[in-house]
PDB file of N, CA and C in Angstrom:
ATOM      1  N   UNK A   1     -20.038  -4.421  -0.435  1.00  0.00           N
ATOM      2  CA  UNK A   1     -19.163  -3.561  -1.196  1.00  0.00           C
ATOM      3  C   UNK A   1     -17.723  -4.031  -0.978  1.00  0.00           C
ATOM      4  N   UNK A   2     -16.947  -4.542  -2.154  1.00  0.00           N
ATOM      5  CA  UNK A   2     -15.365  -4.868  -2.066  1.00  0.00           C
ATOM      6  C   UNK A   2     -14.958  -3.586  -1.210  1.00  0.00           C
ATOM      7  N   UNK A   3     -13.251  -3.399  -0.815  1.00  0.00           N
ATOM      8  CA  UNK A   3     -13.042  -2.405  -0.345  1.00  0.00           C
ATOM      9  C   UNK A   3     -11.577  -3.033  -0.476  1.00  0.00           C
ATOM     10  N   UNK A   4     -11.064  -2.114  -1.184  1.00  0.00           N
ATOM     11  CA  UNK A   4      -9.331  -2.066  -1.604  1.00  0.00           C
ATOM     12  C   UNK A   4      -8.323  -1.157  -0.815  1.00  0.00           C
ATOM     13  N   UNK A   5      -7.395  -1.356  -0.951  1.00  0.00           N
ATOM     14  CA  UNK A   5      -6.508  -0.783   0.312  1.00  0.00           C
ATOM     15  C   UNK A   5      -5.016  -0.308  -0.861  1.00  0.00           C
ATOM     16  N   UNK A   6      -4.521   0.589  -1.071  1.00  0.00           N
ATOM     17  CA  UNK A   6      -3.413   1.418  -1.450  1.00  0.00           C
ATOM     18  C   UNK A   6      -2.418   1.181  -0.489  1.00  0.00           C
ATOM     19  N   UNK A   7      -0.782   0.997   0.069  1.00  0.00           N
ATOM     20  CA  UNK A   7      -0.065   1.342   1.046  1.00  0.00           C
ATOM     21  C   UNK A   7       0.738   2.217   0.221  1.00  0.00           C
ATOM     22  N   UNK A   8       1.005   2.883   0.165  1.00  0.00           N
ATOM     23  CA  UNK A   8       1.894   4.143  -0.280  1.00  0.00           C
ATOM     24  C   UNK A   8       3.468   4.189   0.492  1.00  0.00           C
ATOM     25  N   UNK A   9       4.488   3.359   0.505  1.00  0.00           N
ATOM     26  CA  UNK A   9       5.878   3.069   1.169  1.00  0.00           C
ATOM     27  C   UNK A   9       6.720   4.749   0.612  1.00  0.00           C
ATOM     28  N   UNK A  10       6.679   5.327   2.130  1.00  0.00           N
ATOM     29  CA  UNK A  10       7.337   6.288   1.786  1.00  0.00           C
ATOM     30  C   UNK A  10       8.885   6.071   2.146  1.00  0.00           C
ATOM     31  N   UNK A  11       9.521   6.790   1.168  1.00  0.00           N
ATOM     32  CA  UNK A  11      11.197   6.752   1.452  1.00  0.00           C
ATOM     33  C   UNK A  11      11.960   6.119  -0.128  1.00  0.00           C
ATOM     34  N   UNK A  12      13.031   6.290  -0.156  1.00  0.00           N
ATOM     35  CA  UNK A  12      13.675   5.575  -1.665  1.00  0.00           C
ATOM     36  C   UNK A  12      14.207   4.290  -1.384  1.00  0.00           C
ATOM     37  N   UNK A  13      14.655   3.442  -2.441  1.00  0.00           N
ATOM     38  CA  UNK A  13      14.386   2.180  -2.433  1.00  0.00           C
ATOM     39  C   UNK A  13      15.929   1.655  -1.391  1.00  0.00           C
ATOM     40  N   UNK A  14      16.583   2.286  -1.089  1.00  0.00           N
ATOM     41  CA  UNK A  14      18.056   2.262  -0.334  1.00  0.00           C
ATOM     42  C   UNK A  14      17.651   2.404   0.978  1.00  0.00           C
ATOM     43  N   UNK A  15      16.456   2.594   1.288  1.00  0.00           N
ATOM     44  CA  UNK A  15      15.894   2.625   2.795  1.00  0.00           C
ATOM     45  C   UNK A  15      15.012   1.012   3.301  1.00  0.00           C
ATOM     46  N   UNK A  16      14.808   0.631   2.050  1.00  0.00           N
ATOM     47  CA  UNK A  16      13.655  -0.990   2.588  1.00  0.00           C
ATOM     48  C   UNK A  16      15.445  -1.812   3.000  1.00  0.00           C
ATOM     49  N   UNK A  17      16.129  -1.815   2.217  1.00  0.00           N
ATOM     50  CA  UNK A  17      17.434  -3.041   2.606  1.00  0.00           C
ATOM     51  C   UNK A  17      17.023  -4.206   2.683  1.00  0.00           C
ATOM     52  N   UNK A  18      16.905  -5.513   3.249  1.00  0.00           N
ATOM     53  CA  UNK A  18      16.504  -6.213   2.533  1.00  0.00           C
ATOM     54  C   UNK A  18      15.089  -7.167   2.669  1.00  0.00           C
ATOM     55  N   UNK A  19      14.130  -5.871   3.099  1.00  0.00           N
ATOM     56  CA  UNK A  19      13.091  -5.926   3.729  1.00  0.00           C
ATOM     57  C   UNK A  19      11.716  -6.597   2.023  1.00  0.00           C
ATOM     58  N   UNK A  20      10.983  -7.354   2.821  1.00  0.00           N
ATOM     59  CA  UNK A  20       9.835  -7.839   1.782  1.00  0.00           C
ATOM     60  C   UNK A  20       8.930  -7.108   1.877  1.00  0.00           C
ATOM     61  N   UNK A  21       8.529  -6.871   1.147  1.00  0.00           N
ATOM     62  CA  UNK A  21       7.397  -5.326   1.159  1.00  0.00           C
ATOM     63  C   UNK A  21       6.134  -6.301   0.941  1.00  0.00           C
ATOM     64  N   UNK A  22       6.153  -7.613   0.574  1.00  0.00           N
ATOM     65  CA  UNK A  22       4.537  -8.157   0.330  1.00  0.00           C
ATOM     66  C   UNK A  22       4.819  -8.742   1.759  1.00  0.00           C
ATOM     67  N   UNK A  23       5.493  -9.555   2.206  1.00  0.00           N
ATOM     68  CA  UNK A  23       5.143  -9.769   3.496  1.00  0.00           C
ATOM     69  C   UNK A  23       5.045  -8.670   4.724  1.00  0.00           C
ATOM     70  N   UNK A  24       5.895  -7.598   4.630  1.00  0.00           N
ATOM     71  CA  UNK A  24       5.314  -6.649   5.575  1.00  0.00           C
ATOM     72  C   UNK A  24       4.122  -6.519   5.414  1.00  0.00           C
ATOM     73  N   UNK A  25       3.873  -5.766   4.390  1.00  0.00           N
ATOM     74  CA  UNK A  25       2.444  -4.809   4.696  1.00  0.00           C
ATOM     75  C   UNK A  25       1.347  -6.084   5.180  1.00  0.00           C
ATOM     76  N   UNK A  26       1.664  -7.786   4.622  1.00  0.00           N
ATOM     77  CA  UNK A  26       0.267  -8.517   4.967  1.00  0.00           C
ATOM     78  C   UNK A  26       0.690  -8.664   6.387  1.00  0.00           C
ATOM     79  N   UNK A  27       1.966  -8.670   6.854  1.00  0.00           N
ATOM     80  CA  UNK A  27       1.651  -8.477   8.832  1.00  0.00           C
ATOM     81  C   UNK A  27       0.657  -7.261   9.488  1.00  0.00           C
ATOM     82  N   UNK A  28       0.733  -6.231   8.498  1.00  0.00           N
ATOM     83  CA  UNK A  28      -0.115  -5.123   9.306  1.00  0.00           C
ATOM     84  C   UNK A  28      -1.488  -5.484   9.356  1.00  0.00           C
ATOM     85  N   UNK A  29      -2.466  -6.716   8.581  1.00  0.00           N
ATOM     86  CA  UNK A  29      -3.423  -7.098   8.833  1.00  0.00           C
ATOM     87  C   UNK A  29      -4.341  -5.939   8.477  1.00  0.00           C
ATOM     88  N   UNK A  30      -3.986  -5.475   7.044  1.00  0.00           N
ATOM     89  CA  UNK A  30      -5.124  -4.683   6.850  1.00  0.00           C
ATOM     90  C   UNK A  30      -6.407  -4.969   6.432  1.00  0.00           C
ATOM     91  N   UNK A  31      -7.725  -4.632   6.624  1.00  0.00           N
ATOM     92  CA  UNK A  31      -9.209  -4.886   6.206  1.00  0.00           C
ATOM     93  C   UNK A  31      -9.546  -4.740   4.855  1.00  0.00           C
ATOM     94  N   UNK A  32      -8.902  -5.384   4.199  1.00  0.00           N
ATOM     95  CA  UNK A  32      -9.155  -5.030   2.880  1.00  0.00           C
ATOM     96  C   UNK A  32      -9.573  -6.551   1.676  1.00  0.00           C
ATOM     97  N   UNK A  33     -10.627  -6.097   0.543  1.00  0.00           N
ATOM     98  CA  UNK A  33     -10.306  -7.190  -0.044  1.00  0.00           C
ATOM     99  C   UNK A  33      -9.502  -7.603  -0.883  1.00  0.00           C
ATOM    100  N   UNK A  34      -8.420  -6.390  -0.943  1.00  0.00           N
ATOM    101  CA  UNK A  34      -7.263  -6.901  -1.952  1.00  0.00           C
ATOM    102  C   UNK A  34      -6.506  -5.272  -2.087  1.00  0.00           C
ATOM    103  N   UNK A  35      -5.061  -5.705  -1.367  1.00  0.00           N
ATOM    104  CA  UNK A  35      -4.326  -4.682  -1.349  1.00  0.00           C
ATOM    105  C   UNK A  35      -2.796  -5.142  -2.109  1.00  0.00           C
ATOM    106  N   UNK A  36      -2.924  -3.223  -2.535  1.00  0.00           N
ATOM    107  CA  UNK A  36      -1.689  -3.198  -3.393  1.00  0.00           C
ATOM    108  C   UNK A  36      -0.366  -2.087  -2.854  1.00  0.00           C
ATOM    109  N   UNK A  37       0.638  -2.332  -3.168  1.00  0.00           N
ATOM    110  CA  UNK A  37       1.972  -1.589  -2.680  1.00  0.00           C
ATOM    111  C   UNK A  37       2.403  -0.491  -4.040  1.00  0.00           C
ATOM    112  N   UNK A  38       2.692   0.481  -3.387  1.00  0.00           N
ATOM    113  CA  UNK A  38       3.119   1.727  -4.353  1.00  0.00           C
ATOM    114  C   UNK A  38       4.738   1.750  -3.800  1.00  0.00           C
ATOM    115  N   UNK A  39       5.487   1.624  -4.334  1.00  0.00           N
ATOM    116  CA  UNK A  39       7.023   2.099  -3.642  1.00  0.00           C
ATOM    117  C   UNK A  39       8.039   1.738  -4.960  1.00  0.00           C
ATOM    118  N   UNK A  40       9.137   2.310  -4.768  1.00  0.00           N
ATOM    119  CA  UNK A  40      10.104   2.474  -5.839  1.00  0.00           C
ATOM    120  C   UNK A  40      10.332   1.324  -6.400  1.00  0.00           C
ATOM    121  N   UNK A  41      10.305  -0.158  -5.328  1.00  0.00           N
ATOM    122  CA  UNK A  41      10.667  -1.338  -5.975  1.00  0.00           C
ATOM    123  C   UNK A  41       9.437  -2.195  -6.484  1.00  0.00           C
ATOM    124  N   UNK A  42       8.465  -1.639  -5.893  1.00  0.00           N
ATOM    125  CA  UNK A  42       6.942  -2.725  -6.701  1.00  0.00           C
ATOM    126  C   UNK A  42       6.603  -2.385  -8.409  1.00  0.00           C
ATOM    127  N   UNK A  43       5.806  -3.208  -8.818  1.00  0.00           N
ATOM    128  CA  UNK A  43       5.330  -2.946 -10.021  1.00  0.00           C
ATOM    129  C   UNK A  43       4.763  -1.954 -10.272  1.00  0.00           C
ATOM    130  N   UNK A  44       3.994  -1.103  -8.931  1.00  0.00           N
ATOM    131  CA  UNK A  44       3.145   0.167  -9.290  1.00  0.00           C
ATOM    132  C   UNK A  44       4.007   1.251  -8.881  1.00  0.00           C
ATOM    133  N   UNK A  45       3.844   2.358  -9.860  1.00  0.00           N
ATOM    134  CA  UNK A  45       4.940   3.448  -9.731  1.00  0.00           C
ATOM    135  C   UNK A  45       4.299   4.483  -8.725  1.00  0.00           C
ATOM    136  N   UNK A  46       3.051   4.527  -9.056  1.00  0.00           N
ATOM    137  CA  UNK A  46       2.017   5.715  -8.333  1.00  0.00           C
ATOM    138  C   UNK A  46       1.082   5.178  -8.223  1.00  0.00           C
ATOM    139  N   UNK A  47       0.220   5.981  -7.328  1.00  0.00           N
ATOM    140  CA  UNK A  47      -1.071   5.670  -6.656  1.00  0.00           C
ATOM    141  C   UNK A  47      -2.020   5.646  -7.633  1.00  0.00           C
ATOM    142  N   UNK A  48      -2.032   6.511  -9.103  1.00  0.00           N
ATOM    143  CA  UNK A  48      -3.369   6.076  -9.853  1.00  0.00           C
ATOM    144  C   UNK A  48      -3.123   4.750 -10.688  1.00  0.00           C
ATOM    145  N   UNK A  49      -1.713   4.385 -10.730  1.00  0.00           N
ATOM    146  CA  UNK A  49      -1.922   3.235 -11.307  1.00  0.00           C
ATOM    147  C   UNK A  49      -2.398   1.916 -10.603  1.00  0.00           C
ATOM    148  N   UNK A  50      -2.149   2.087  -9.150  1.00  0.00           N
ATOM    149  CA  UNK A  50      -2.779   1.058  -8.233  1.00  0.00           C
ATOM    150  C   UNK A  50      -4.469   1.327  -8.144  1.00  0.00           C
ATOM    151  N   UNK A  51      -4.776   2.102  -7.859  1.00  0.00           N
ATOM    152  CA  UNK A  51      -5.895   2.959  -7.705  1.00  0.00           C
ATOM    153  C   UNK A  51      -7.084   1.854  -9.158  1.00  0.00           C
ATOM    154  N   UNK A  52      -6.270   2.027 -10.456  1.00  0.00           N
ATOM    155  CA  UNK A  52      -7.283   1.861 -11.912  1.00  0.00           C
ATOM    156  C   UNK A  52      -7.357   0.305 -11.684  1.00  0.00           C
ATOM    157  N   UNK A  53      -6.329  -0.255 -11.354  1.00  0.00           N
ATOM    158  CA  UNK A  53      -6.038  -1.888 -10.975  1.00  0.00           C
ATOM    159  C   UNK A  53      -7.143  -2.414  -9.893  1.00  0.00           C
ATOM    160  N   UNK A  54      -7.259  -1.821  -9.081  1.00  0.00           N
ATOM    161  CA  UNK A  54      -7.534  -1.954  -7.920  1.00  0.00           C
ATOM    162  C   UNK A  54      -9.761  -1.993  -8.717  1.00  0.00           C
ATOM    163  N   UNK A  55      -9.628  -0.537  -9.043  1.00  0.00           N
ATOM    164  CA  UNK A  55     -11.139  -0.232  -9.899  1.00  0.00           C
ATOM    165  C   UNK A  55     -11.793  -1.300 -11.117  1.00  0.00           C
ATOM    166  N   UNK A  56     -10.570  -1.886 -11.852  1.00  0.00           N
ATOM    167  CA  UNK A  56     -10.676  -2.639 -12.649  1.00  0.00           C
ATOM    168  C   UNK A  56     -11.410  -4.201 -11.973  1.00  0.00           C
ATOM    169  N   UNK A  57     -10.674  -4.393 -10.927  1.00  0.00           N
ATOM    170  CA  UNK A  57     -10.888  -5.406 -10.335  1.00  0.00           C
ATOM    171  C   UNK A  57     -12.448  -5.391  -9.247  1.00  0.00           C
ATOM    172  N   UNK A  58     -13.017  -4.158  -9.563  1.00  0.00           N
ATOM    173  CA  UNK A  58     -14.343  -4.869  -9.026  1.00  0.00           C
ATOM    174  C   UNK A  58     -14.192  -3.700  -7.454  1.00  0.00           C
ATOM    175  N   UNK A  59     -13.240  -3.355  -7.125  1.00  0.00           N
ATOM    176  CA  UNK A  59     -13.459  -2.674  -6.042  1.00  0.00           C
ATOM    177  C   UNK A  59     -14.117  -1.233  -5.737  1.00  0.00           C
ATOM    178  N   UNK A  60     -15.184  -0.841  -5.069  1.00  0.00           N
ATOM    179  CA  UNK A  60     -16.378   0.153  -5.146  1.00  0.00           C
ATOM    180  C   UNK A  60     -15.669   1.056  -3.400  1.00  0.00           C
ATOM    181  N   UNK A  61     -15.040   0.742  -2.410  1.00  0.00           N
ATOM    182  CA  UNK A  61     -14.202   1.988  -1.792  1.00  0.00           C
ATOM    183  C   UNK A  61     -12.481   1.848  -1.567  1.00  0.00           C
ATOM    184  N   UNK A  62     -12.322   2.236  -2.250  1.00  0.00           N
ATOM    185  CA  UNK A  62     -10.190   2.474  -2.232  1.00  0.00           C
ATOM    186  C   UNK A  62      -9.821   3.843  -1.005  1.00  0.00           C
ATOM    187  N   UNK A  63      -9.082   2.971  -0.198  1.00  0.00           N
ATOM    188  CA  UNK A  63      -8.603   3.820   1.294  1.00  0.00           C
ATOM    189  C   UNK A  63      -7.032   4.154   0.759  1.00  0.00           C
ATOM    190  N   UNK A  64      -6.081   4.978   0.573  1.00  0.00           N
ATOM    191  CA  UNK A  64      -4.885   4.730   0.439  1.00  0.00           C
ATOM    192  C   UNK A  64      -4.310   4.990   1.737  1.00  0.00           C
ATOM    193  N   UNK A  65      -3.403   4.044   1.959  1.00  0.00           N
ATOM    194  CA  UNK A  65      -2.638   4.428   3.491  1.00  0.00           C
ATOM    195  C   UNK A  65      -1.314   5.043   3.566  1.00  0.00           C
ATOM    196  N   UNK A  66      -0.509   5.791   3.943  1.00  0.00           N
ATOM    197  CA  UNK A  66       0.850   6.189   4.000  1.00  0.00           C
ATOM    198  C   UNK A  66       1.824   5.078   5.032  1.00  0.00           C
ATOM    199  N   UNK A  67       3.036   4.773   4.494  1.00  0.00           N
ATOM    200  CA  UNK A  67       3.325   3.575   5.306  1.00  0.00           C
ATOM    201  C   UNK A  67       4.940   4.127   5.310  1.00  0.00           C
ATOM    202  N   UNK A  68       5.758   4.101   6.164  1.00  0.00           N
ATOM    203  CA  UNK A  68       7.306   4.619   6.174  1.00  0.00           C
ATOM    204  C   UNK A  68       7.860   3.116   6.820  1.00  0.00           C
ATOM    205  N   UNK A  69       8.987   2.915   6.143  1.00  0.00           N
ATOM    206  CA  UNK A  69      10.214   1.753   7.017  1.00  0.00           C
ATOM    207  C   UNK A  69      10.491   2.359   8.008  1.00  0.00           C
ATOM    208  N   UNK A  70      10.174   1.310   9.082  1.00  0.00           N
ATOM    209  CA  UNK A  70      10.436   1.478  10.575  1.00  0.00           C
ATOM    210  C   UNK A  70      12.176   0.836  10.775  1.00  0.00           C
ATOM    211  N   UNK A  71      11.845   0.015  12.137  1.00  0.00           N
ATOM    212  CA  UNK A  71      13.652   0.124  12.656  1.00  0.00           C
ATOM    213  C   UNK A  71      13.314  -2.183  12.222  1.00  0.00           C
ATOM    214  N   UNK A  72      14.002  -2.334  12.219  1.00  0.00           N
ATOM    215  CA  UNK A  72      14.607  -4.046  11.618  1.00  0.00           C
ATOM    216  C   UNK A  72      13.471  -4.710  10.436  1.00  0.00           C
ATOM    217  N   UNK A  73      13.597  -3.948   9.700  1.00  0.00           N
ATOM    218  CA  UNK A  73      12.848  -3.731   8.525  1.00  0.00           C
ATOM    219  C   UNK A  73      11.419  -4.478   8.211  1.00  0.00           C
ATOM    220  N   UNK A  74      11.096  -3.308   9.192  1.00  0.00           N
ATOM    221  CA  UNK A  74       9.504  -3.658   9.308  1.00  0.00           C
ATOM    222  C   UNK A  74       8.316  -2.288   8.557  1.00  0.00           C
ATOM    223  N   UNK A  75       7.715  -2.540   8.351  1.00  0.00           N
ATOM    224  CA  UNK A  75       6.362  -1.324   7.956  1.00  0.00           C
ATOM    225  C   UNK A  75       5.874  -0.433   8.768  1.00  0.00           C
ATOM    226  N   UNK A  76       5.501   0.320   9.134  1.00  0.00           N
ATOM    227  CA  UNK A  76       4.418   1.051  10.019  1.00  0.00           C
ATOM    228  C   UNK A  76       3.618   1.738   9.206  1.00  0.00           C
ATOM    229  N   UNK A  77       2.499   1.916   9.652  1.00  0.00           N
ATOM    230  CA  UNK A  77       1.708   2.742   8.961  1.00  0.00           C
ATOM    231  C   UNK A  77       1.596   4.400   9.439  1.00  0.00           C
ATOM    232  N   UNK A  78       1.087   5.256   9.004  1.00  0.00           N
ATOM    233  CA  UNK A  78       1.906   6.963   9.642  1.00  0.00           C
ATOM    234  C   UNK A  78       0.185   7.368  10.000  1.00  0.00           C
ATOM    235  N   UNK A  79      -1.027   6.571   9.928  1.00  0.00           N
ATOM    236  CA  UNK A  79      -1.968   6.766  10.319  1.00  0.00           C
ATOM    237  C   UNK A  79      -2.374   7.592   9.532  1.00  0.00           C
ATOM    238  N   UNK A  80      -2.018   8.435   8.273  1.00  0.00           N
ATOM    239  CA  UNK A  80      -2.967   9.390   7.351  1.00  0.00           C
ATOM    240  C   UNK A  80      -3.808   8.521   6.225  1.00  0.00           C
ATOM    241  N   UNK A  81      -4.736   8.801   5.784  1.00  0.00           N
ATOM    242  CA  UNK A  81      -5.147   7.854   4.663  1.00  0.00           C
ATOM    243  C   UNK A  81      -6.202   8.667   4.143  1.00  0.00           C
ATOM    244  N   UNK A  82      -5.979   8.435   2.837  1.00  0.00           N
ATOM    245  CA  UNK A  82      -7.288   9.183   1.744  1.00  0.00           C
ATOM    246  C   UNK A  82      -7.988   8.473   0.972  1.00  0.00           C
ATOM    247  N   UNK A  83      -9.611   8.494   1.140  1.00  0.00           N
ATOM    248  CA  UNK A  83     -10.304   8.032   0.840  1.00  0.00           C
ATOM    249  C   UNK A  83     -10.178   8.431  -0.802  1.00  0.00           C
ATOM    250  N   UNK A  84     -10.607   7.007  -1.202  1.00  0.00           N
ATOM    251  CA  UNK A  84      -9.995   8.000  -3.261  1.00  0.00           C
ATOM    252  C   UNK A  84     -11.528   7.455  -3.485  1.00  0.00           C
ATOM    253  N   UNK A  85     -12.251   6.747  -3.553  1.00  0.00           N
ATOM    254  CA  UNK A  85     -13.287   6.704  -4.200  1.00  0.00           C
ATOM    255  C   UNK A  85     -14.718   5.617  -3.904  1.00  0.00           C
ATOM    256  N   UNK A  86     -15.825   5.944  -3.568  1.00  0.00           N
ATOM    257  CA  UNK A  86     -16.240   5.047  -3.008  1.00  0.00           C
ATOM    258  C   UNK A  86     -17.315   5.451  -2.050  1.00  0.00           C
TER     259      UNK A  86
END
């Protein structure tokens, strides 16, 4: 079974500064076979549009994770996550 991964970047876009949001989140080394970024500056605005992308592409369980900018503009993850489908 594929298994897709959501990060959900909480905060507005004046908080990343001049942080890479595709290279963060791939340092957190998540288990996934293909993850996507939700935040003010990515292509996806909200979680169902990552979510249909994600479905389109073949993936059968989508985890979404909550992720906040930490301190020298790095990712963390906030440890909540909702299983959307699967």
């Amino acid at each position: 079974m594929k298994t897709g991964a959501i990060v959900y970047v909480l905060g507005k876009e004046n908080h990343y500064g001049n942080i890479d949001l595709e290279e963060a989140v791939r340092s957190l080394k998540i288990k996934a076979d293909r993850v996507e970024i939700v935040s003010s500056t990515s292509g996806h605005f909200d979680i169902m549009d990552a979510w249909w992308l994600l479905t389109t592409k073949g993936m059968k369980k989508i985890v979404c994770m909550l992720a906040e900018v930490g301190d020298q503009s790095t990712i963390k993850l906030t440890g909540r996550e909702m299983r959307l489908c699967g």
